[in-house]
Protein backbone atom coordinates (compact mmCIF):
# COMPACT_ATOMS: atom_id res chain seq x y z
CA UNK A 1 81.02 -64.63 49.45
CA UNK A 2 81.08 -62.21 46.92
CA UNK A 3 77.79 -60.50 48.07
CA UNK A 4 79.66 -59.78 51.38
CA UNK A 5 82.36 -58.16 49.55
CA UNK A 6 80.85 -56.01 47.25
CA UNK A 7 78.91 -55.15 51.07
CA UNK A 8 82.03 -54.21 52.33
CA UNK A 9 83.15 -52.30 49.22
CA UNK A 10 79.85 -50.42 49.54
CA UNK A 11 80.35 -49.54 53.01
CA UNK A 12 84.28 -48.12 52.69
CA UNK A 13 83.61 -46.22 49.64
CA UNK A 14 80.21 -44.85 51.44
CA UNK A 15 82.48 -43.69 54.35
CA UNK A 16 85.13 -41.99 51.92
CA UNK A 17 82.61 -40.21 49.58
CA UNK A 18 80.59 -38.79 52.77
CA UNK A 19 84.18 -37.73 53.88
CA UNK A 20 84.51 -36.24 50.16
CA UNK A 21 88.00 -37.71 49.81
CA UNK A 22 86.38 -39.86 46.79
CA UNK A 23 84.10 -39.01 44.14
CA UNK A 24 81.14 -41.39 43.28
CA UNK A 25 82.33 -42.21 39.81
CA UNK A 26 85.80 -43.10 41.23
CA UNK A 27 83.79 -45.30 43.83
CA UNK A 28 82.15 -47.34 40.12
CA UNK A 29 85.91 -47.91 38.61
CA UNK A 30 86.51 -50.99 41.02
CA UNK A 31 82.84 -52.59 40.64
CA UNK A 32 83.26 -51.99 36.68
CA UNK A 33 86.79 -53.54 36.52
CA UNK A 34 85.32 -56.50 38.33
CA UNK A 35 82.01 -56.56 36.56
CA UNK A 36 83.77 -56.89 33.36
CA UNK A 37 86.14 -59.37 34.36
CA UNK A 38 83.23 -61.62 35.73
CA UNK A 39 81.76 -60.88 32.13
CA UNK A 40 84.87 -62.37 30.70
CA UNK A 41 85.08 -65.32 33.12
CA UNK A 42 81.39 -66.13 32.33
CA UNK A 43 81.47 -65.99 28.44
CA UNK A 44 84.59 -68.28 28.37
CA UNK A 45 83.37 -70.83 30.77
CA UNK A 46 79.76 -70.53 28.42
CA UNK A 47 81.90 -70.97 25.03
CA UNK A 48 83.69 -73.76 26.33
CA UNK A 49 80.29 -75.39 27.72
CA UNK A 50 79.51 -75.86 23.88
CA UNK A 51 82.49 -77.96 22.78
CA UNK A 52 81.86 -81.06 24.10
CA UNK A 53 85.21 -82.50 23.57
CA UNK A 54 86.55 -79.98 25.71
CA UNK A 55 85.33 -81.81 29.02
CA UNK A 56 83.33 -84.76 29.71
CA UNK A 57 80.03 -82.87 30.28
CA UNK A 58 79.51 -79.71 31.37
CA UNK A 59 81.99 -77.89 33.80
CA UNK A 60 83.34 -74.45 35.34
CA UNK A 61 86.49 -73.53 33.48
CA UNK A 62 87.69 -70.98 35.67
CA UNK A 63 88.25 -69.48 39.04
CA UNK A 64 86.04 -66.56 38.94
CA UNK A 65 83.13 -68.72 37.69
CA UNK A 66 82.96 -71.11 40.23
CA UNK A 67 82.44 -67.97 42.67
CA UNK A 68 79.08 -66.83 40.35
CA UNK A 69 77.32 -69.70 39.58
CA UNK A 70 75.76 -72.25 41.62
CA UNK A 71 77.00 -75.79 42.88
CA UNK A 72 74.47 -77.64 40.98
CA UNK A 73 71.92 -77.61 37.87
CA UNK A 74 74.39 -76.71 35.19
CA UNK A 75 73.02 -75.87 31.81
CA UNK A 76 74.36 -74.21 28.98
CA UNK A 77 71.15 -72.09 29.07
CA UNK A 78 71.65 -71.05 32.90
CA UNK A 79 76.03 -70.19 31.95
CA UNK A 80 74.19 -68.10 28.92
CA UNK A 81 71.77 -65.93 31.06
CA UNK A 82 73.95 -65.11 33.75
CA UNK A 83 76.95 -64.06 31.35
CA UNK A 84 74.02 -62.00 29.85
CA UNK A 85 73.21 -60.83 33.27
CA UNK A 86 76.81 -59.93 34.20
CA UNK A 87 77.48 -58.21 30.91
CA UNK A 88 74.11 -56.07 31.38
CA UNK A 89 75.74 -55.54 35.31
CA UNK A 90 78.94 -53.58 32.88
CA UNK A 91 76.90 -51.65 30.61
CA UNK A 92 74.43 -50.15 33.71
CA UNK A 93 77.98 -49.84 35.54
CA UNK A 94 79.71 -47.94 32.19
CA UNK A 95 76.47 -45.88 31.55
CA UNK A 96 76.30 -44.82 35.07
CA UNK A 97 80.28 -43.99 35.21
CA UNK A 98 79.47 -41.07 32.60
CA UNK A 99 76.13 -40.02 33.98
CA UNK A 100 78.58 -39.35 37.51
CA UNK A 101 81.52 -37.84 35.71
CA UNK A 102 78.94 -35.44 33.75
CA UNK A 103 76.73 -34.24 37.31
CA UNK A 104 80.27 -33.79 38.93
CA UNK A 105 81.56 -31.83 36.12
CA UNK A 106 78.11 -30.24 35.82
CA UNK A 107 78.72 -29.51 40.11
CA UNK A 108 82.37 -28.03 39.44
CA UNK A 109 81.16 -25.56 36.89
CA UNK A 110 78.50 -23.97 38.81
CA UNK A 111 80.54 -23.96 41.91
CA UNK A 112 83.06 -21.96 39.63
């Protein structure tokens, strides 16, 4: 489900940065913003994987997480590596942000 909306996403902002009405580092805000947050949703459901009082077992602890992790096989290793994964998805997304704002600054200048 999500693949087919980050699709989607792809596609519109594809349409309105041919049509130059966006720039490609205003088309990253909206994946960072929800890279982040699924970096957030994923940490807290891994912390509160390791305090076993907290449920009987291991269990999603929020809505975001049950979107980006699988039905079935819970570990604590598995909620680890993709809250890695998803917080390695931010940094890429933040890194390539500034490389965008720099070539379109870099653009605007020689233009000028």
């Amino acid at each position: 489900m999500i693949f087919v909306i980050l699709v989607l996403y792809g596609i519109i902002a594809g349409v309105f940065i041919s049509k130059k009405k966006m720039n490609m580092s205003q088309a990253t805000i909206p994946m960072i913003a929800f890279a982040i947050l699924s970096s957030v949703a994923l940490g807290q459901n891994y912390t509160e994987s390791l305090i076993p009082e907290a449920n009987d077992g291991i269990a999603i602890s929020n809505f975001l997480a049950k979107f980006l992790l699988p039905d079935d096989y819970w570990t604590k290793e598995m909620f680890l590596s993709r809250f890695e994964l998803y917080l390695g998805i931010s940094i890429a997304l933040i890194i390539l942000y500034f490389i965008f704002l720099i070539v379109e600054k870099i653009k605007v200048n020689v233009k000028s």
